[in-house]
C-alpha atoms as a PDB file:
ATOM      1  CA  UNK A   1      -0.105  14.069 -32.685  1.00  0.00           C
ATOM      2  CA  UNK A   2       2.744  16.038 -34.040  1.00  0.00           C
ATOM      3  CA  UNK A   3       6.526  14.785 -34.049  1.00  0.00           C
ATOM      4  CA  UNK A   4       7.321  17.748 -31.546  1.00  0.00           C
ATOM      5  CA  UNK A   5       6.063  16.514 -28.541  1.00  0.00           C
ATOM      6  CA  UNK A   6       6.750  18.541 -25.849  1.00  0.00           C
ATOM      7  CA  UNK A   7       6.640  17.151 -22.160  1.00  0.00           C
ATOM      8  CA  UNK A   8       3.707  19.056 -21.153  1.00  0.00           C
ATOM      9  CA  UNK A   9       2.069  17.135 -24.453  1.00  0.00           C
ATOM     10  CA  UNK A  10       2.994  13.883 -23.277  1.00  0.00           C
ATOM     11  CA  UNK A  11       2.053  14.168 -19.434  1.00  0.00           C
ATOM     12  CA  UNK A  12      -1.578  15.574 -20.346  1.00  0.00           C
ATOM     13  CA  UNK A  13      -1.763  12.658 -22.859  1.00  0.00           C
ATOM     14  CA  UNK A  14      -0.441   9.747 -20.282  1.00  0.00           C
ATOM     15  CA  UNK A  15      -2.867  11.444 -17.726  1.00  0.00           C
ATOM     16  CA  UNK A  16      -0.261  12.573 -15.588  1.00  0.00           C
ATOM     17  CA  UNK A  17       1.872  15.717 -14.607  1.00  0.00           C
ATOM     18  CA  UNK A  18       5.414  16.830 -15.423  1.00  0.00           C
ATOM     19  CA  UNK A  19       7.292  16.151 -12.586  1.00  0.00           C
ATOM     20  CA  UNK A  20       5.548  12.538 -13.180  1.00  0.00           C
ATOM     21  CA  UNK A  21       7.346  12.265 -16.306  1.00  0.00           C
ATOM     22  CA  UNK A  22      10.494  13.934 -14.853  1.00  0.00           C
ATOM     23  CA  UNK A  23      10.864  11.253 -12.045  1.00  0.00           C
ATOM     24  CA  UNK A  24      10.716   8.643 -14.545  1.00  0.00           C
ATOM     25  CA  UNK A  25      13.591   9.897 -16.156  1.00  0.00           C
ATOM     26  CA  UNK A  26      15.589  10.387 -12.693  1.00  0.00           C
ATOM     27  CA  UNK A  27      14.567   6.639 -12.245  1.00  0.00           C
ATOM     28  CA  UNK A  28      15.940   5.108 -15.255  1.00  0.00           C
ATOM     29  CA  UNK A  29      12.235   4.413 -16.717  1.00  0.00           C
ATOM     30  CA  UNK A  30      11.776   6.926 -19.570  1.00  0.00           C
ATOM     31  CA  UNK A  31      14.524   8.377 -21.451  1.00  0.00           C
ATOM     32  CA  UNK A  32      15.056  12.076 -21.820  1.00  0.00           C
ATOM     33  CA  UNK A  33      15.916  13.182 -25.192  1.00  0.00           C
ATOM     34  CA  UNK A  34      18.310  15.815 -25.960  1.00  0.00           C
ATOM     35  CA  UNK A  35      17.637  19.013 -26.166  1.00  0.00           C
ATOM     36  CA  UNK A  36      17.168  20.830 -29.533  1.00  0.00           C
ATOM     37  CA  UNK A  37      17.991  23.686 -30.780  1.00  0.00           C
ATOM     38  CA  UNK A  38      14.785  25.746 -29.380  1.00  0.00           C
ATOM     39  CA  UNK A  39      16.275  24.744 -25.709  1.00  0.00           C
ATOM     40  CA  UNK A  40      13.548  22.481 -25.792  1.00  0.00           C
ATOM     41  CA  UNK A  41      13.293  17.983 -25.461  1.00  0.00           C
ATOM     42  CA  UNK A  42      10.999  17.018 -28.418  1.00  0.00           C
ATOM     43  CA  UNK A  43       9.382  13.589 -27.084  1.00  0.00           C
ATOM     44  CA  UNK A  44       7.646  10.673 -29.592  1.00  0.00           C
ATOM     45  CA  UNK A  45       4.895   8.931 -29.600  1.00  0.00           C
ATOM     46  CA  UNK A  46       6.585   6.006 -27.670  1.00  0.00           C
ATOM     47  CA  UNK A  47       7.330   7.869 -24.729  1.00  0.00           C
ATOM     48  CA  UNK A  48       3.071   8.269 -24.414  1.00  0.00           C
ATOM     49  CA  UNK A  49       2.882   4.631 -24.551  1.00  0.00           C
ATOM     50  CA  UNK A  50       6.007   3.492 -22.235  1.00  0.00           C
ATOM     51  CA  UNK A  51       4.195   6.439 -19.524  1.00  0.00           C
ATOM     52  CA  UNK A  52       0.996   4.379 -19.736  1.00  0.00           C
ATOM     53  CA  UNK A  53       2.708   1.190 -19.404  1.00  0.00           C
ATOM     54  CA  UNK A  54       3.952   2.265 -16.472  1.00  0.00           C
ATOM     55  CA  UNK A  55       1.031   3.731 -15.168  1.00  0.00           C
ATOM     56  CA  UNK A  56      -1.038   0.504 -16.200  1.00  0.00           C
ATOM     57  CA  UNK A  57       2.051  -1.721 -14.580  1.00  0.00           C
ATOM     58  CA  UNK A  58       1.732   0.370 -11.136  1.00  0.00           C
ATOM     59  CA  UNK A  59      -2.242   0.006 -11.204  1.00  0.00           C
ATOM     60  CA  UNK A  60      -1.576  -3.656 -10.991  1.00  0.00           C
ATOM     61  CA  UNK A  61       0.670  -3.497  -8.012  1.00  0.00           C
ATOM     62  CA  UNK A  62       3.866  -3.822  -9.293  1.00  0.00           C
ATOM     63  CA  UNK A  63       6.465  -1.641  -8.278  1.00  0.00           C
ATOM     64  CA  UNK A  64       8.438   1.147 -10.288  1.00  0.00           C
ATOM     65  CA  UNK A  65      11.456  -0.954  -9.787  1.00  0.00           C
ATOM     66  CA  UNK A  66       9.352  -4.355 -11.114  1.00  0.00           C
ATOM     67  CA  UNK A  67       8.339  -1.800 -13.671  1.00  0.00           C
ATOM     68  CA  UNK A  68      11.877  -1.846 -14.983  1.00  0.00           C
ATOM     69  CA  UNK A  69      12.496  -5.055 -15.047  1.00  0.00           C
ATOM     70  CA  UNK A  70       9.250  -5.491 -16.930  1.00  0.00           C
ATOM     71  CA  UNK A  71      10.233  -2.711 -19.469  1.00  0.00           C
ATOM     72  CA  UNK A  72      13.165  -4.962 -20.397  1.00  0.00           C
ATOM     73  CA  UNK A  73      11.249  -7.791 -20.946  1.00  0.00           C
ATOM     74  CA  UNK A  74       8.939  -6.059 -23.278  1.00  0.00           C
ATOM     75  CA  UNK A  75      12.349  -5.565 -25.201  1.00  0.00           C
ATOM     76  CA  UNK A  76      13.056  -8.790 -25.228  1.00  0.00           C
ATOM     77  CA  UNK A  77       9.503  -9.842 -26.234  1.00  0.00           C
ATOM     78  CA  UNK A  78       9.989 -12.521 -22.895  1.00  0.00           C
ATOM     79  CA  UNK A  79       6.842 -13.750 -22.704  1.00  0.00           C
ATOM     80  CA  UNK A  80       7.477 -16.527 -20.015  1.00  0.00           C
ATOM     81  CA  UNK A  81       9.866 -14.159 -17.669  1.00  0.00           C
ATOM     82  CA  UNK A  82       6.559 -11.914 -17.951  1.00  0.00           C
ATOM     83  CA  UNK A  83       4.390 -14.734 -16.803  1.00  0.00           C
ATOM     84  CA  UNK A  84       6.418 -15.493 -14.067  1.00  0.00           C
ATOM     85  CA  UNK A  85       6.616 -11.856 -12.778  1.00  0.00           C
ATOM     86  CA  UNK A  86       2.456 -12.326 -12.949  1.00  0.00           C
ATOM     87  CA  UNK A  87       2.256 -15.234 -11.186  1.00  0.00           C
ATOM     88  CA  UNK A  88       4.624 -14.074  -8.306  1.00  0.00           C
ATOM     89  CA  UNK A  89       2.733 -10.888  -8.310  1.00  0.00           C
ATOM     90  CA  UNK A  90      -0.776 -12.373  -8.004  1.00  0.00           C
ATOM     91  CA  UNK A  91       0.782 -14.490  -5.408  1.00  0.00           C
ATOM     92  CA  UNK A  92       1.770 -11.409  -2.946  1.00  0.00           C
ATOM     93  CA  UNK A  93      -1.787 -10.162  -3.913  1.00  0.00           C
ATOM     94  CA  UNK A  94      -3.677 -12.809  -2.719  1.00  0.00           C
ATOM     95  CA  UNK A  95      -1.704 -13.271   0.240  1.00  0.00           C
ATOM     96  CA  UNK A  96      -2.102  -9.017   0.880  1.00  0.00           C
ATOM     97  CA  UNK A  97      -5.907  -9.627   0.464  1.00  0.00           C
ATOM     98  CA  UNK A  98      -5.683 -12.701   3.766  1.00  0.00           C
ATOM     99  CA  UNK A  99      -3.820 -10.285   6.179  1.00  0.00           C
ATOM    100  CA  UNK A 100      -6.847  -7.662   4.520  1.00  0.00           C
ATOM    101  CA  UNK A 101      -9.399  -9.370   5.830  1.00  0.00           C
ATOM    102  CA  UNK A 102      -7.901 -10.449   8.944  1.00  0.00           C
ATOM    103  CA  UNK A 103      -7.574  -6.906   9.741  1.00  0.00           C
ATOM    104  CA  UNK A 104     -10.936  -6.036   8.926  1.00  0.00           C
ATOM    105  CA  UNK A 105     -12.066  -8.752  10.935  1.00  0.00           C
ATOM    106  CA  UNK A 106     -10.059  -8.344  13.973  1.00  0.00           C
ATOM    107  CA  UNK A 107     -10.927  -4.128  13.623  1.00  0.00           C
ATOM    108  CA  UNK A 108     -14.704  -4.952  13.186  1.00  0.00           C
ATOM    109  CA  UNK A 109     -14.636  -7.054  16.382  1.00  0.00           C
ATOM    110  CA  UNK A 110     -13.049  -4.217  18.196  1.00  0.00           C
ATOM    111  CA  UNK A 111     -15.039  -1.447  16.938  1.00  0.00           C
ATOM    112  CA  UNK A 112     -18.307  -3.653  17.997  1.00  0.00           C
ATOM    113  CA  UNK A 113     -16.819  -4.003  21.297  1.00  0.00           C
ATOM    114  CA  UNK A 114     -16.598  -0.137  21.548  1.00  0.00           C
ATOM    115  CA  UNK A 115     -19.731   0.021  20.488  1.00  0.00           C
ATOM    116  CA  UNK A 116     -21.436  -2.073  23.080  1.00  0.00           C
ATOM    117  CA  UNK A 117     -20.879   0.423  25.809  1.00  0.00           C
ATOM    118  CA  UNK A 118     -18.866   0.987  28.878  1.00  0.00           C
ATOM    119  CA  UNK A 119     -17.058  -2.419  29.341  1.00  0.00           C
ATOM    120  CA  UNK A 120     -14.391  -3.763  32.234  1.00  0.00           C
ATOM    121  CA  UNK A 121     -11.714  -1.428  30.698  1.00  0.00           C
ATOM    122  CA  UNK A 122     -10.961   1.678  29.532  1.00  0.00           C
ATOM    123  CA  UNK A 123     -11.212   0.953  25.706  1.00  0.00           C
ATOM    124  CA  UNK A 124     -10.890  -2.076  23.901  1.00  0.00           C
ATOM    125  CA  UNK A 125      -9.032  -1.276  21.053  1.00  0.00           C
ATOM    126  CA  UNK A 126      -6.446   0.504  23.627  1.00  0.00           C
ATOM    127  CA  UNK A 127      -6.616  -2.659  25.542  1.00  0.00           C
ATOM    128  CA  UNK A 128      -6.060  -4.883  22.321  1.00  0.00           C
ATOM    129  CA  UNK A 129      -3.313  -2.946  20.844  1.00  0.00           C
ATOM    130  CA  UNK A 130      -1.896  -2.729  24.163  1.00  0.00           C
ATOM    131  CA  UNK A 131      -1.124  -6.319  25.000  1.00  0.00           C
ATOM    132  CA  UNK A 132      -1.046  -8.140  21.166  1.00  0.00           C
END
């Protein structure tokens, strides 16, 4: 790519849009360079990456404002902060995926009871939600 790399540029490259790009910057994520003479912000090659990183970061569940904090530790080359922000992570995962599967098991039992036919009362998922 060339060294003017215009925000459109970058968003199309990342695989996002503008305003994608332009919330980043509101957020403290990306940093928006100054304008140059054209009226225009000339972006680098690094911007590209840090939007993917980002984009990579949220695909794993983390959060834009984890995001930041694992921005700085790529600064800081941190490797064992980085862990840690992993392990935690994979921890609130894991325990997402239990209450998952409770759900689907406790919505499967209710949609099977529906399913049965005409039963004492008026619906059972009404019924269940109704006194949980």
């Amino acid at each position: 790519m060339d060294n003017k790399i215009t925000i459109g540029k970058v968003a199309a490259a990342a695989d996002v849009n503008v305003e994608t790009i332009r919330f980043y910057q509101r957020r403290g994520l990306l940093a928006e360079p100054p304008k140059a003479l054209g009226g225009f912000r000339y972006y680098d090659e690094a911007a590209i990456e840090c939007v993917r990183f980002i984009k990579r970061a949220q695909t794993l569940g983390f959060s834009l404002e984890e995001v930041i904090g694992l921005l700085a530790l790529q600064q800081s080359n941190a490797c064992k902060q980085t862990h840690d922000a992993a392990v935690l992570k994979l921890q609130l995962v894991k325990e997402r995926i239990k209450d998952l599967n409770r759900i689907h098991t406790t919505l499967e039992a209710l949609v099977k009871q529906c399913e049965v036919g005409p039963a004492a009362v008026t619906c059972p998922i009404i019924e269940s939600l109704s006194h949980s």
